[in-house]
Every structure is written in structure tokens, then in C-alpha cells.
C-alpha atoms as a PDB file:
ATOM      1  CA  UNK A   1      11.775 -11.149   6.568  1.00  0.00           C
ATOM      2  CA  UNK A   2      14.937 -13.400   7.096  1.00  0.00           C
ATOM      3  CA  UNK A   3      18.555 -13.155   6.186  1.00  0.00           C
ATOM      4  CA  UNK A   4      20.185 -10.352   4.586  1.00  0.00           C
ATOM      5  CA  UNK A   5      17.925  -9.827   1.498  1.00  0.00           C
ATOM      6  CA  UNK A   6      18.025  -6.850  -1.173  1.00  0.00           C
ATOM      7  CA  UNK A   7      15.291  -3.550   0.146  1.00  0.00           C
ATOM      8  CA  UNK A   8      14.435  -1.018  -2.621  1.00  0.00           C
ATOM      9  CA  UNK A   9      12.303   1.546  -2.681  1.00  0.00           C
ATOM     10  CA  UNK A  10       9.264   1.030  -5.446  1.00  0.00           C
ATOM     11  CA  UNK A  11       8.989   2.860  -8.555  1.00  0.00           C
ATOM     12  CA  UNK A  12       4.778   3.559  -8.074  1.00  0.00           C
ATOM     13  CA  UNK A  13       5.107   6.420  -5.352  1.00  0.00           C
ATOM     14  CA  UNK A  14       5.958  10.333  -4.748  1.00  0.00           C
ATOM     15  CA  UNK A  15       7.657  11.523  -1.869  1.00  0.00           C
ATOM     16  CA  UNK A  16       8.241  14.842  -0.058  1.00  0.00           C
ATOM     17  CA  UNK A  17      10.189  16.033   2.784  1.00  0.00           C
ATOM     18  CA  UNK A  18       8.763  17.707   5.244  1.00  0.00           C
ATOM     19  CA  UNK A  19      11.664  19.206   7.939  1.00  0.00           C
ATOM     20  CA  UNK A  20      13.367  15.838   8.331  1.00  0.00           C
ATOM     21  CA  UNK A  21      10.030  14.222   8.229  1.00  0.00           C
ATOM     22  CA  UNK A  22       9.309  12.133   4.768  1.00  0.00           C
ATOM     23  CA  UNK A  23       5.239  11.955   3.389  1.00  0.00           C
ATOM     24  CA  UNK A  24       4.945   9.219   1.016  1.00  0.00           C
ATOM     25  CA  UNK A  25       1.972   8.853  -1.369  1.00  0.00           C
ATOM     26  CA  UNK A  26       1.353   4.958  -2.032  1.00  0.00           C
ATOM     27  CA  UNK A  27       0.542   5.635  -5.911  1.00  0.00           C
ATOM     28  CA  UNK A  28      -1.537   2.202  -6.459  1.00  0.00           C
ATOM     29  CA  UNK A  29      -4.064   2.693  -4.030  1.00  0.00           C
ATOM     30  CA  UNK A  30      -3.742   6.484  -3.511  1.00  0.00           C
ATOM     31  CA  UNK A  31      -2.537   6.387   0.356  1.00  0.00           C
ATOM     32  CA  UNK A  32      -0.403   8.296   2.178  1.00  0.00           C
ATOM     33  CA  UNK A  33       2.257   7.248   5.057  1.00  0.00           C
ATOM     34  CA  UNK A  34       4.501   9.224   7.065  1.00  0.00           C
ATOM     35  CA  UNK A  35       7.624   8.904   8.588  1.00  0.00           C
ATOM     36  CA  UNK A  36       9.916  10.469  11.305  1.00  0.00           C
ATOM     37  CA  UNK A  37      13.347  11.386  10.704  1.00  0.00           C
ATOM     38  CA  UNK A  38      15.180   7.842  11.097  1.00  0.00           C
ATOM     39  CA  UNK A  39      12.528   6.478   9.273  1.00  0.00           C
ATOM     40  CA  UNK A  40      13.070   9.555   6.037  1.00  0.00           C
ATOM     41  CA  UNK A  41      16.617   8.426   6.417  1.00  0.00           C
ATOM     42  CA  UNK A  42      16.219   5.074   5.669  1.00  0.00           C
ATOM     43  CA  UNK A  43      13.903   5.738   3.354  1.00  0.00           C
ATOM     44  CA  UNK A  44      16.511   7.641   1.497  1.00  0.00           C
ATOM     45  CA  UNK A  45      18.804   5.053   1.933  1.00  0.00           C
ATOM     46  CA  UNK A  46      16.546   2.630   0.268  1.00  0.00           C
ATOM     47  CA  UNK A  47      16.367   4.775  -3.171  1.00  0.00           C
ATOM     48  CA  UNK A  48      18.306   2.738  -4.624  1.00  0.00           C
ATOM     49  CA  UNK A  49      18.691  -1.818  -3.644  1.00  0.00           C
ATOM     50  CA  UNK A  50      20.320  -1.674  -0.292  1.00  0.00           C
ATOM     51  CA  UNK A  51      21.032  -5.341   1.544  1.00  0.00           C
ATOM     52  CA  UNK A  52      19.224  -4.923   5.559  1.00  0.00           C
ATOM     53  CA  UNK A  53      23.130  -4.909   6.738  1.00  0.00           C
ATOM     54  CA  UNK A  54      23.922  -1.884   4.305  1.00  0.00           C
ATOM     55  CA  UNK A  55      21.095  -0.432   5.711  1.00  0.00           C
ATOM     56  CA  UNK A  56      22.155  -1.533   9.403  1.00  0.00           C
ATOM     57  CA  UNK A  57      25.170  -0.179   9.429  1.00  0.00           C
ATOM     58  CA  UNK A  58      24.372   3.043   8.215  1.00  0.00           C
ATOM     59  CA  UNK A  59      21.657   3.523  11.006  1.00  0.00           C
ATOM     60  CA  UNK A  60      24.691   2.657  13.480  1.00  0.00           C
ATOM     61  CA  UNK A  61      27.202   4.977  11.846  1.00  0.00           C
ATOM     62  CA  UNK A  62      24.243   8.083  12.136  1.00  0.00           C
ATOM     63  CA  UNK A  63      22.637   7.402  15.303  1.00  0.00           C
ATOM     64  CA  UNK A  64      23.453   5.875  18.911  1.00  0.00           C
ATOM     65  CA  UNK A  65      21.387   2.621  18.923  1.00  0.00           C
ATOM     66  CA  UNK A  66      22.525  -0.683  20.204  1.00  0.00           C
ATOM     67  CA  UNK A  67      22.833  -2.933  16.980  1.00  0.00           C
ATOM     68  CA  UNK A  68      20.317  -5.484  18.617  1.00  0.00           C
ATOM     69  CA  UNK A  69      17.550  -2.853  18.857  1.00  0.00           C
ATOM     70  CA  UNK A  70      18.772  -1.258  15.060  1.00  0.00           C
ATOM     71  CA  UNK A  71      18.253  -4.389  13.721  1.00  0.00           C
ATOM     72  CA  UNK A  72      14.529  -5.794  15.750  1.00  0.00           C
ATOM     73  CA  UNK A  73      13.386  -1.953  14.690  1.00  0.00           C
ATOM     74  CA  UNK A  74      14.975  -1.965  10.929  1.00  0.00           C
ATOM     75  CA  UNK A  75      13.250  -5.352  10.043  1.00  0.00           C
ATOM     76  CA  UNK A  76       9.990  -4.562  11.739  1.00  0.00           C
ATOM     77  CA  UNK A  77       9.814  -1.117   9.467  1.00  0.00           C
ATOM     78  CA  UNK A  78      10.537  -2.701   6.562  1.00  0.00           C
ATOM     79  CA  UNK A  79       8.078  -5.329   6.855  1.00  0.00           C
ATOM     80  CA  UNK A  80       5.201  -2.781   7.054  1.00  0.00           C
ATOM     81  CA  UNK A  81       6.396  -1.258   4.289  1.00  0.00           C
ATOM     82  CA  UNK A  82       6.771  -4.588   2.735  1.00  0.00           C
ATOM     83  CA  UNK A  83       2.948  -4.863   3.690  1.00  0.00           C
ATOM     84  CA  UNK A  84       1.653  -1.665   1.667  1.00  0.00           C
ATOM     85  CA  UNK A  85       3.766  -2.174  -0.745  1.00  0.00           C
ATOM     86  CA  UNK A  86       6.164   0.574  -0.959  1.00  0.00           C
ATOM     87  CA  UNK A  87       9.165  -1.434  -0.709  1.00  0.00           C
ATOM     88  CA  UNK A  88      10.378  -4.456  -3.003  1.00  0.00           C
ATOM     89  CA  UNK A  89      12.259  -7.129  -1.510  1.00  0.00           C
ATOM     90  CA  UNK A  90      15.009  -9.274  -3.637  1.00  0.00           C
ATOM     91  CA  UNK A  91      17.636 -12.096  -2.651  1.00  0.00           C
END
């Protein structure tokens, strides 16, 4: 994933918080993924398009992260969820 595109997430799944923790069922093939808390905060984020540096900058305005790391660990989540398909990506 390169440059600054569009993240949403897609329409074909259910969600559900568990204490700060998000469980996400993968309608289309019926799986389920979890994430921790920075993950359920993105993930909240991403309810609606967000561009990665929207998505960046929140991350560095909640938590204390260097924005070299935010970034390496924001576009390495999003491209597994890229891969099962719980996330679109747009220009």
C-alpha cells in the first residue's frame, strides 16, 4: 500500500466491542478477527473513508508513538485487513 490512499471500513461485516477490544465477523466467508485497543480505535476511525495520514495523525494525537513506527505499524495493519477483506482501499 503506497501513498496516502482513501481506508474504509466494508459494508459486509458486524462488529462488537469487547472492553476496548473490537471482534469483527468477516460476513463473506463467516470469519472472525480480533483486535486490541489501538487496533478497535482505528478501526473506529475507519467507519467512515479516512486518508492513512487522517488516520496517522489521529494515532499520534491518542497515543505516544514515534510517527516512523505509527506509520510502518498503521500500513502493515491495514494491509492484512486489506488481505481478508474487511477494509476497501480508494485513491
Amino acid at each position: 500500500m503506497t501513498g496516502n490512499p482513501t481506508i474504509c471500513a466494508v459494508k459486509d461485516q458486524v462488529t462488537c466491542d469487547l472492553s476496548g477490544e473490537a471482534v469483527i465477523l468477516q460476513l463473506q466467508d463467516g470469519m472472525y478477527y480480533g483486535l486490541d485497543p489501538i487496533g478497535a480505535f482505528i478501526w473506529k476511525l475507519i467507519q467512515t473513508p479516512k486518508t492513512i495520514a487522517e488516520i496517522r495523525d489521529a494515532i499520534l494525537e491518542e497515543y505516544d508513538v514515534t510517527p516512523e513506527q505509527c506509520e510502518a505499524d498503521l500500513r502493515a495493519l491495514l494491509e492484512d485487513m486489506k488481505e481478508q477483506r474487511l477494509v476497501t482501499v480508494g485513491r
